[in-house]
C-alpha atoms as a PDB file:
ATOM      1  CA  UNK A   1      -0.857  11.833 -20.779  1.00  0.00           C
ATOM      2  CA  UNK A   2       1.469  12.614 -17.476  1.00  0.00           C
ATOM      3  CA  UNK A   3       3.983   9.992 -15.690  1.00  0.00           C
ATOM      4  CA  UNK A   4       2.820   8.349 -13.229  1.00  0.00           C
ATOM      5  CA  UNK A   5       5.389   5.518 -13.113  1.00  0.00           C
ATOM      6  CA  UNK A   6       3.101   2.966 -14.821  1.00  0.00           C
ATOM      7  CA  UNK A   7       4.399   0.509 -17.270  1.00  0.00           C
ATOM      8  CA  UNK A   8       1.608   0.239 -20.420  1.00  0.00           C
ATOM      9  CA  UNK A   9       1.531  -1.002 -23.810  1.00  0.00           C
ATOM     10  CA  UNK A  10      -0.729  -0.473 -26.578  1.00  0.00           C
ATOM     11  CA  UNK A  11      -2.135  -3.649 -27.176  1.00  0.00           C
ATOM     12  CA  UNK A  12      -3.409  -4.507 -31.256  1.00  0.00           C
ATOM     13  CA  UNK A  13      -6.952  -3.565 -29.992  1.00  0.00           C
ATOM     14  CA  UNK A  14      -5.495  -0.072 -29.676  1.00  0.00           C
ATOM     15  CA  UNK A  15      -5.716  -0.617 -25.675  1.00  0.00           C
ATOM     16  CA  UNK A  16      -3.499   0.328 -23.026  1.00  0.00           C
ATOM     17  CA  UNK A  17      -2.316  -3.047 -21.395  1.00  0.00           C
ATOM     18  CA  UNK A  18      -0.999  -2.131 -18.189  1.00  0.00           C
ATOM     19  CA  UNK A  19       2.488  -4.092 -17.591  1.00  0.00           C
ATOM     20  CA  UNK A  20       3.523  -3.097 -13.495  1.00  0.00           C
ATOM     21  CA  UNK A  21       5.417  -0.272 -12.227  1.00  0.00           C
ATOM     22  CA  UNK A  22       8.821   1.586 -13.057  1.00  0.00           C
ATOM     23  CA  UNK A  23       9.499   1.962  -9.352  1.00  0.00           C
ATOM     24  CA  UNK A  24       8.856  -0.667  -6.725  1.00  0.00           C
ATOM     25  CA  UNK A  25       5.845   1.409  -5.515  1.00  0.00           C
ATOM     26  CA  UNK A  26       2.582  -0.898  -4.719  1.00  0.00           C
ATOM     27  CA  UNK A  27      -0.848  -0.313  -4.047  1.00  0.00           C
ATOM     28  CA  UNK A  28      -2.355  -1.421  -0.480  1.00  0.00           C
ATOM     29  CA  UNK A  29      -6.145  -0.838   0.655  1.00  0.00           C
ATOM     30  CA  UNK A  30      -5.456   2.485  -1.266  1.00  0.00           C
ATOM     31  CA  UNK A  31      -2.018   3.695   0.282  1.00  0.00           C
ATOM     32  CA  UNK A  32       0.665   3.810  -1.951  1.00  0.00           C
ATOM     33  CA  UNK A  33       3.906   2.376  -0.278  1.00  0.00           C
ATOM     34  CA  UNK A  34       7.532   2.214  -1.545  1.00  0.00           C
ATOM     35  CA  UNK A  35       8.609  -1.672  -0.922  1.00  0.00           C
ATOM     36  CA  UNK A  36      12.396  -0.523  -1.154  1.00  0.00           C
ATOM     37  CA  UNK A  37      12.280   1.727   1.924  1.00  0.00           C
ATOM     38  CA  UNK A  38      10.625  -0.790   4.055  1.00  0.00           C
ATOM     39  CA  UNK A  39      13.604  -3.505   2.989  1.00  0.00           C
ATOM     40  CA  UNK A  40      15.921  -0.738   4.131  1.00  0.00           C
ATOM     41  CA  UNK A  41      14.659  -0.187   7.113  1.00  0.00           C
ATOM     42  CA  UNK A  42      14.747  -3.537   8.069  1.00  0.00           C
ATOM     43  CA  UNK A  43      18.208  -4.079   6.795  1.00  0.00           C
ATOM     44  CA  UNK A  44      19.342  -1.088   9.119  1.00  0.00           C
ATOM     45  CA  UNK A  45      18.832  -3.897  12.064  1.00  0.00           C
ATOM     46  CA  UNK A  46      22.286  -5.306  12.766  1.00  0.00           C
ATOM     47  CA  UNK A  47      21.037  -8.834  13.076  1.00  0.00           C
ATOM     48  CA  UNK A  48      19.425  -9.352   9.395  1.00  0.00           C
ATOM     49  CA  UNK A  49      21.511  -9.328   6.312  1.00  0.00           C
ATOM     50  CA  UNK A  50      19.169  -8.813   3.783  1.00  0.00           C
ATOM     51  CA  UNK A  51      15.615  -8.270   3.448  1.00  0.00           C
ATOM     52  CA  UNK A  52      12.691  -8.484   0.836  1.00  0.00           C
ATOM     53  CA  UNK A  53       9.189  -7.185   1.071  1.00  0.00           C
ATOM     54  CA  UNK A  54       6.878  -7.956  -1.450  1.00  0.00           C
ATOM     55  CA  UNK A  55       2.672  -8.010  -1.216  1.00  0.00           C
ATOM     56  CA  UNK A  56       0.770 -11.153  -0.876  1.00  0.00           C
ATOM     57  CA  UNK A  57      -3.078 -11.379  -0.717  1.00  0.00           C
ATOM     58  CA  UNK A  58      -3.234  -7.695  -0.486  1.00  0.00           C
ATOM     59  CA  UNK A  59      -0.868  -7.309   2.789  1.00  0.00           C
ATOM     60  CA  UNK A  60       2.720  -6.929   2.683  1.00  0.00           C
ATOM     61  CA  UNK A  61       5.063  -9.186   4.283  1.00  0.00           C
ATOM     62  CA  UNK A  62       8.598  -9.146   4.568  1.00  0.00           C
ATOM     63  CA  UNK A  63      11.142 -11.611   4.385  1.00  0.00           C
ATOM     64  CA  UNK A  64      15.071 -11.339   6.565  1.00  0.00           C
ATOM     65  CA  UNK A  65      17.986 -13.091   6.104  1.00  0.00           C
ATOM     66  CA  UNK A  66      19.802 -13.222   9.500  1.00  0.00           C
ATOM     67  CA  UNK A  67      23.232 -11.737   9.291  1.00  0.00           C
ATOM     68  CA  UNK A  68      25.929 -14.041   9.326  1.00  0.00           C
ATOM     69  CA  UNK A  69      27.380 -15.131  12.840  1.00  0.00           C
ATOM     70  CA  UNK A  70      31.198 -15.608  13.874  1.00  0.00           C
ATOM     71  CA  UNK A  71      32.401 -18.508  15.264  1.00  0.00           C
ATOM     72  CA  UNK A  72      33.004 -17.423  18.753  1.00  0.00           C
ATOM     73  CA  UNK A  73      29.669 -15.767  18.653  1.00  0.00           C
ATOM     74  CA  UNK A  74      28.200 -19.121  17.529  1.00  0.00           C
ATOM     75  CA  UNK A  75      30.040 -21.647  20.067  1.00  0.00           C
ATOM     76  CA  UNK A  76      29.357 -21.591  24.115  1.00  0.00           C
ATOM     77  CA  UNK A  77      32.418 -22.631  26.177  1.00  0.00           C
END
């Protein structure tokens, strides 16, 4: 056996049961994409706070928490 970043377990069967991934690494159409570097690319944006990309029906999306506003920024006069 090699790494590959898989999680398995034996199962009673004598069965590898495979669990997820070590790494946040998932599998699209094929490509193999780090989630993490796509959140931190999108957290580089002054405007979000926080970000979270996940995959849903085989495409990822991503999810932003707008950065948090002052006051004055937040008021007109």
């Amino acid at each position: 056996m090699y790494k590959s970043g898989d999680r398995v377990k034996w199962d009673a069967n004598g069965e590898l049961v495979y669990l997820g991934r070590f790494d946040h690494q998932v599998k699209v159409r094929g490509y193999r994409i780090e989630l993490g570097e796509i959140q931190a690319e999108l957290e580089k944006h002054d405007s979000v706070g926080g970000a979270l990309a996940m995959v849903h029906e085989e495409n990822i999306v991503a999810f932003v928490v707008r950065a948090s506003v002052s006051l004055s920024e937040g008021s007109q006069s």
